[in-house]
Protein backbone atom coordinates (compact mmCIF):
# COMPACT_ATOMS: atom_id res chain seq x y z
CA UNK A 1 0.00 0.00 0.00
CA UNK A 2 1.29 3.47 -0.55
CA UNK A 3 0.90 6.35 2.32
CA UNK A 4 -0.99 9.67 1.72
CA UNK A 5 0.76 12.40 -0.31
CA UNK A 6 2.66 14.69 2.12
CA UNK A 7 2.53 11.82 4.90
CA UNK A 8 6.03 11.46 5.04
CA UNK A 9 6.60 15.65 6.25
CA UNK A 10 7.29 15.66 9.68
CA UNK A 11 5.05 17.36 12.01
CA UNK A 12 5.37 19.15 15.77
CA UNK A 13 3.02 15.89 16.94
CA UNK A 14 4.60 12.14 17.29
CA UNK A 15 2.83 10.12 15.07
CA UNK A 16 5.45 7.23 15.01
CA UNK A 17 7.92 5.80 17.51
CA UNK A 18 10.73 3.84 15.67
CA UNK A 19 12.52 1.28 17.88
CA UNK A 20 16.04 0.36 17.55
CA UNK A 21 17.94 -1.93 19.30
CA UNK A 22 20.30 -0.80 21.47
CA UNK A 23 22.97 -3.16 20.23
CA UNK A 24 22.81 -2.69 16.94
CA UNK A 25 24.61 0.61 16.63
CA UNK A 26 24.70 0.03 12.66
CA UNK A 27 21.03 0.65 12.55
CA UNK A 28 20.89 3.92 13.76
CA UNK A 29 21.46 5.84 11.08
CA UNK A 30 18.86 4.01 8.96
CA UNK A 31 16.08 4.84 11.92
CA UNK A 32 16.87 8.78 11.89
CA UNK A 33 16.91 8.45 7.83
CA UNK A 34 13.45 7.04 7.77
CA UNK A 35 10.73 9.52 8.14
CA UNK A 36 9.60 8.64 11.68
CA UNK A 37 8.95 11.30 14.25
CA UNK A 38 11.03 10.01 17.19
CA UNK A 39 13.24 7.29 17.20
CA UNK A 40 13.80 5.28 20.51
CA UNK A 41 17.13 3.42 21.25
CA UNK A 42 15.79 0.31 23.04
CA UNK A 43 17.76 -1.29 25.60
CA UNK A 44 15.37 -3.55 27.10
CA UNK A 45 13.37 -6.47 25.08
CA UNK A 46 15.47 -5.91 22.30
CA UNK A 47 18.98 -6.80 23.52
CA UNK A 48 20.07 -9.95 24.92
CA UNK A 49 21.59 -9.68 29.07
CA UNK A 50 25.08 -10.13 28.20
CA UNK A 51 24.85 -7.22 25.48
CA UNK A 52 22.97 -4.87 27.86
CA UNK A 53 26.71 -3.00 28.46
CA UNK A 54 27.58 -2.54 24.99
CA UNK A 55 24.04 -1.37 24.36
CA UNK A 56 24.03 1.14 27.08
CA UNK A 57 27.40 2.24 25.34
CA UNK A 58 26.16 2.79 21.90
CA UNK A 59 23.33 4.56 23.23
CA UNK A 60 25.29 7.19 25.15
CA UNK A 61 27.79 7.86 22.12
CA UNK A 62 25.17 7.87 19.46
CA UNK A 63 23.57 10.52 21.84
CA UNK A 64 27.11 12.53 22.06
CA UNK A 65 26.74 12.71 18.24
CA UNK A 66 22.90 13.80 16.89
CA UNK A 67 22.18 17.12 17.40
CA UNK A 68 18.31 17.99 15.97
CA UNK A 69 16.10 14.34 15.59
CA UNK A 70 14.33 13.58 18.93
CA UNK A 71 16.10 10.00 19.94
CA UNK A 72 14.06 8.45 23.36
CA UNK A 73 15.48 5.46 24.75
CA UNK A 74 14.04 2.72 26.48
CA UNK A 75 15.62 2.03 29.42
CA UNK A 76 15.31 -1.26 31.83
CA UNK A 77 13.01 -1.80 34.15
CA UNK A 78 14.48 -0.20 37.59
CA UNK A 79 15.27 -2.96 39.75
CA UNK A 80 17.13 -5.10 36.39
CA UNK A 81 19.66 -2.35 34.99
CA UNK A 82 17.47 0.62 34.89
CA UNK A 83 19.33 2.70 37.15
CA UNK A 84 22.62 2.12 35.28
CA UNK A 85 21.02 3.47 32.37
CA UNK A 86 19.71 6.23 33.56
CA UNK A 87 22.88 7.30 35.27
CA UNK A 88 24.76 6.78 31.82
CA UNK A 89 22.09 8.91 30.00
CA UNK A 90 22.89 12.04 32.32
CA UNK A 91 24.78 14.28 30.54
CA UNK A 92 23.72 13.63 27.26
CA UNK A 93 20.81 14.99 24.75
CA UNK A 94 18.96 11.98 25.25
CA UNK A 95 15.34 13.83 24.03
CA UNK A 96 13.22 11.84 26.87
CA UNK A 97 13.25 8.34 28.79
CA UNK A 98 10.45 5.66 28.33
CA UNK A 99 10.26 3.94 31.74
CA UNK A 100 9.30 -0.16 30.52
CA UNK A 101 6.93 -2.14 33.13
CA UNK A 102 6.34 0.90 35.28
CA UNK A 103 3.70 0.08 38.14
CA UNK A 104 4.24 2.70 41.28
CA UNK A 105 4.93 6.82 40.88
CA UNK A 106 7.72 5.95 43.07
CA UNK A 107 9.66 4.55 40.23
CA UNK A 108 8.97 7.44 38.05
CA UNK A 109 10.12 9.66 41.18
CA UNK A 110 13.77 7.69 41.57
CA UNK A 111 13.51 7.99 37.76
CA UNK A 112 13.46 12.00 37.58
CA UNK A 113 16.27 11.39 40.71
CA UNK A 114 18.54 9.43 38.32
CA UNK A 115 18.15 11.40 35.08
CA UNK A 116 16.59 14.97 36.73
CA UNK A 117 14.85 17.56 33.85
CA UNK A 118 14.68 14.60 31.11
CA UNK A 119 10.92 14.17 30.24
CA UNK A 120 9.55 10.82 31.09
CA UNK A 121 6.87 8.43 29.53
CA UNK A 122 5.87 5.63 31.92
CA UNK A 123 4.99 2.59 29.97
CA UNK A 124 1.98 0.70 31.29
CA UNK A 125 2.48 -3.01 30.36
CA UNK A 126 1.23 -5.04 33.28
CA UNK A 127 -2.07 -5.32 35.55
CA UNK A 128 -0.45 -3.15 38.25
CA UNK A 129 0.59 -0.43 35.94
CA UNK A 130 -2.74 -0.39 33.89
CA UNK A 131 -3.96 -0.35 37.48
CA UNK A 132 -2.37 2.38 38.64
CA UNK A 133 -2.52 4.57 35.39
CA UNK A 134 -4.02 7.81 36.33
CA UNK A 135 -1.31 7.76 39.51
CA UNK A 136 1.73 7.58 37.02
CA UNK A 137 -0.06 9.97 35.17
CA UNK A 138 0.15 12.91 37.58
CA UNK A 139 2.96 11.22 39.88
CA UNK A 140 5.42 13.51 38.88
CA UNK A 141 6.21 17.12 36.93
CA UNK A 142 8.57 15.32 34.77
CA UNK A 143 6.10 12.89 32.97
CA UNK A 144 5.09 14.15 29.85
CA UNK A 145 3.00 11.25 28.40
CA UNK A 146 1.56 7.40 29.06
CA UNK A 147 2.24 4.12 26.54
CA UNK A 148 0.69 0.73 26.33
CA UNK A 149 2.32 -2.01 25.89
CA UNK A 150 -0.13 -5.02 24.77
CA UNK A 151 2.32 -7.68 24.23
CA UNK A 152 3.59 -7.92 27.69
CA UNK A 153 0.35 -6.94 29.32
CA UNK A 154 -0.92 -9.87 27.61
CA UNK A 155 1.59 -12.21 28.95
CA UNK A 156 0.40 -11.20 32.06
CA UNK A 157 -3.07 -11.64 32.11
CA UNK A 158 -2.85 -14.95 30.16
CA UNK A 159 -4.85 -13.70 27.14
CA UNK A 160 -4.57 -11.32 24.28
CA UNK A 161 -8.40 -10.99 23.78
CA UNK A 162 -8.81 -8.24 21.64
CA UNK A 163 -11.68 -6.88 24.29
CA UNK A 164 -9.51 -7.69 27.40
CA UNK A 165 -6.27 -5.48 25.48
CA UNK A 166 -8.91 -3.03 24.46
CA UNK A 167 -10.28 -2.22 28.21
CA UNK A 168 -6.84 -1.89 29.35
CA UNK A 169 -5.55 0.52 26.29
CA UNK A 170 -9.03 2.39 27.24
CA UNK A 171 -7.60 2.89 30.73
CA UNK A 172 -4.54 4.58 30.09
CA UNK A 173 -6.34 7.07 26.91
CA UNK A 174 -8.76 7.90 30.38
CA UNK A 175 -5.85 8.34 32.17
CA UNK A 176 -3.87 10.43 29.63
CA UNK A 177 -7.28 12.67 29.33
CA UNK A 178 -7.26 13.67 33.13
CA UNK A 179 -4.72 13.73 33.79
CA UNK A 180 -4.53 16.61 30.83
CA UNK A 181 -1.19 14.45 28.62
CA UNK A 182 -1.30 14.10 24.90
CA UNK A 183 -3.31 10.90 23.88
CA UNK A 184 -1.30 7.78 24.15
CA UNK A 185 0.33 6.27 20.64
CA UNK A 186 -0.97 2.66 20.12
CA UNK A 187 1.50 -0.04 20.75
CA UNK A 188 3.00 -2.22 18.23
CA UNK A 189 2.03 -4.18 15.21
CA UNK A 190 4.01 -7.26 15.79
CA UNK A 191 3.67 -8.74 12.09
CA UNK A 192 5.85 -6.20 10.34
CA UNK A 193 4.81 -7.76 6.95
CA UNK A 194 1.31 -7.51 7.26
CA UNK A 195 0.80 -3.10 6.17
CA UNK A 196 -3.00 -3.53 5.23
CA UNK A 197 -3.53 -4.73 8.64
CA UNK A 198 -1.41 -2.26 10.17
CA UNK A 199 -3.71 0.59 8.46
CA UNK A 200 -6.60 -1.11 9.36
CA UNK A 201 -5.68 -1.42 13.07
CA UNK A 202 -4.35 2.40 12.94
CA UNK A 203 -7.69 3.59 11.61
CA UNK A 204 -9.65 1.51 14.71
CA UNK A 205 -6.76 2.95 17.14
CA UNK A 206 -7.50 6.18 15.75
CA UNK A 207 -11.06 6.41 15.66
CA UNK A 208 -10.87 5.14 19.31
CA UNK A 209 -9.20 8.36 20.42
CA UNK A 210 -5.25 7.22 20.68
CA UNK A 211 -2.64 9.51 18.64
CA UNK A 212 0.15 7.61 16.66
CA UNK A 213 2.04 4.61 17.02
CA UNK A 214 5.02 2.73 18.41
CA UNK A 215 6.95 0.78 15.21
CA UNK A 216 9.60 -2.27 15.12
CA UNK A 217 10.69 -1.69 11.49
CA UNK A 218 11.10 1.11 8.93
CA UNK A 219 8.72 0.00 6.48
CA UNK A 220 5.46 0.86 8.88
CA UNK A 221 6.43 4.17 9.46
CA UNK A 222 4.78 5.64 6.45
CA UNK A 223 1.83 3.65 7.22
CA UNK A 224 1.17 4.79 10.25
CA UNK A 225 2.11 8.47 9.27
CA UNK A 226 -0.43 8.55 7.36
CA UNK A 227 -2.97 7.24 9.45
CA UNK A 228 -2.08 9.78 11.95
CA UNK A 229 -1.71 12.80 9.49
CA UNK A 230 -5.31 14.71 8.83
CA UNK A 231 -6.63 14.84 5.60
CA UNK A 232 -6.28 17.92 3.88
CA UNK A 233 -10.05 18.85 3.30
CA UNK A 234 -10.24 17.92 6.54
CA UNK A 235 -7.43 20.69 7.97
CA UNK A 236 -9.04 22.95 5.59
CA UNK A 237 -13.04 22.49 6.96
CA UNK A 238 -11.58 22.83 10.57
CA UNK A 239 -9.77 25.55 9.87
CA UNK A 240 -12.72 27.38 8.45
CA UNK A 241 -15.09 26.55 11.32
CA UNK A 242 -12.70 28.41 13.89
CA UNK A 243 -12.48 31.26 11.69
CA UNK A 244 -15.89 31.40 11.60
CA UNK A 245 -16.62 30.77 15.06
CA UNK A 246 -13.91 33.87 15.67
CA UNK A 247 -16.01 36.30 13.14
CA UNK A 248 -18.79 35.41 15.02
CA UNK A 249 -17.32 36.29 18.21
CA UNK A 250 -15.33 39.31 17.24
CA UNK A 251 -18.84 40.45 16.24
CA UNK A 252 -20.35 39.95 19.83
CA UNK A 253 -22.64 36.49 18.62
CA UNK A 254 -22.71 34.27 21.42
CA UNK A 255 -24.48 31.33 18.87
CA UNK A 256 -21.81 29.50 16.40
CA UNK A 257 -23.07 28.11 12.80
CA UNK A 258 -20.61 26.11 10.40
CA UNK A 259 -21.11 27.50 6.79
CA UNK A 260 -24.23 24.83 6.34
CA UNK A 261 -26.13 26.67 9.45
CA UNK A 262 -25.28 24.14 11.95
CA UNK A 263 -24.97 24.99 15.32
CA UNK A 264 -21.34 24.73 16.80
CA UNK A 265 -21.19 23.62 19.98
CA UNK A 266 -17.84 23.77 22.57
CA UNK A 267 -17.04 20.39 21.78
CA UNK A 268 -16.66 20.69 17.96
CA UNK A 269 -14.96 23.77 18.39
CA UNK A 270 -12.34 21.80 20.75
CA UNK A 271 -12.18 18.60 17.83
CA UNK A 272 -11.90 21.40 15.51
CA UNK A 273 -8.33 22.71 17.31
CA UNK A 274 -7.23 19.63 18.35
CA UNK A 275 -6.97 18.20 14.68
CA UNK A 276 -5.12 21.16 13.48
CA UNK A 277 -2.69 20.70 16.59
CA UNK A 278 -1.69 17.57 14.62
CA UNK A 279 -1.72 18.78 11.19
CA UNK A 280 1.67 19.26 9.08
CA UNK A 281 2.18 23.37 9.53
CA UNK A 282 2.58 23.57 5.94
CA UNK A 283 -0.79 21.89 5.54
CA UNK A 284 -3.32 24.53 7.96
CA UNK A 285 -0.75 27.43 5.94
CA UNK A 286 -3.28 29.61 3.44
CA UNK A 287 -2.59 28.68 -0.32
């Protein structure tokens, strides 16, 4: 399948999440070339336990050397390496810290301790952490944003019911919501092949409120950049109805139409805004 023309632009949203291992140093390159959003250096699932070191190495040079591209990394769980990666990250321009199997805002606390000003993404992967979502939310100044992780959530529950994953995802977009973060990205497509069914499930993730995606390979990053980038007649209807809802209010109207006579309600107005906030700039700019 092909993406959507201008899909590949980058934007001031994430709409993709490119994983790299850790390890695999040679790959680096290739993830900042491709036209994903953020790239994370994984140390965790990725890399095998006697190649954690050299990992954690690579990491901190590659960090010494890239200058503009937002790189995350995923660090190990704290209690099993964590905290030596977080110590070797301090220091460097390591763009922000995703925090694997978090459960309790006291990790996320010894987290900021370890690695102090670097935003923080707690990812919610277990019963305990889905549990505790709206507390890792708000459990520090530091975190900037939840993720779900369905594959190891699943192991731990026993199932990977679609509905079961679903509820759980649904917790953390609630928890996202009040506790006023950006909407969570979706967690991987494990069958890398398979870019019809990576739309598809992009489309559902989408329409169910969550906001780009975590990837395992370069080839689904312009699939799911497009899935997360707004149609341009869309941009261009939104657009309109808040300069229309501004006329209106400039001119002392207290009732909003659209420009079929509709009333305009808060809400909309709010959808409206929030779609442009993850529009390509040179998409919402006048012809």
């Amino acid at each position: 399948m092909t993406a959507q023309p201008g899909a590949g632009r980058r934007t001031a949203v994430t709409r993709t999440w490119l994983y790299v291992p850790g390890d695999r140093p040679d790959r680096f390159a290739r993830a900042l070339a491709s036209e994903a959003d953020a790239v994370v250096i994984d140390l965790e699932d990725a890399v095998a336990a006697a190649r954690k070191q050299r990992a954690r190495e690579s990491a901190v040079d590659f960090l010494g050397r890239v200058r503009q591209h937002p790189v995350y990394v995923r660090v190990n769980p704290l209690g099993e390496g964590g905290e030596n990666d977080l110590a070797a990250l301090r220091g460097t321009r390591v763009h922000g810290v995703r925090i694997p199997k978090c459960e309790h805002p006291a990790q996320v606390a010894a987290a900021a301790r370890l690695l102090p000003g670097v935003p923080l993404v707690p990812l919610l992967e277990t019963a305990l952490g889905i549990e505790h979502a709206y507390a890792l939310a708000v459990g520090h100044p530091s975190v900037v944003g939840l993720a779900f992780g369905a594959a190891d959530l699943a192991a731990d529950l026993g199932t990977a019911h679609q509905d079961v994953l679903d509820t759980a995802a649904h917790r953390v977009l609630l928890a996202a919501a009040a506790a006023r973060l950006p909407r969570p990205p979706m967690s991987v497509f494990p069958v890398v092949s398979d870019l019809e069914g990576l739309a598809a499930d992009c489309a559902r993730g989408r329409e169910r409120g969550f906001f780009g995606r975590s990837v395992v390979h370069p080839t689904q990053v312009p699939v799911v950049n497009a899935a997360f980038t707004p149609a341009a007649q869309d941009v261009v209807a939104a657009r309109r109805l808040i300069e229309r809802v501004e006329r209106a209010t400039a001119d002392g109207s207290g009732a909003w139409l659209d420009e079929h006579g509709n009333l305009v309600d808060a809400a909309a107005l709010r959808q409206a805004r929030a779609l442009l906030s993850t529009a390509d700039p040179a998409a919402d700019a006048p012809a």
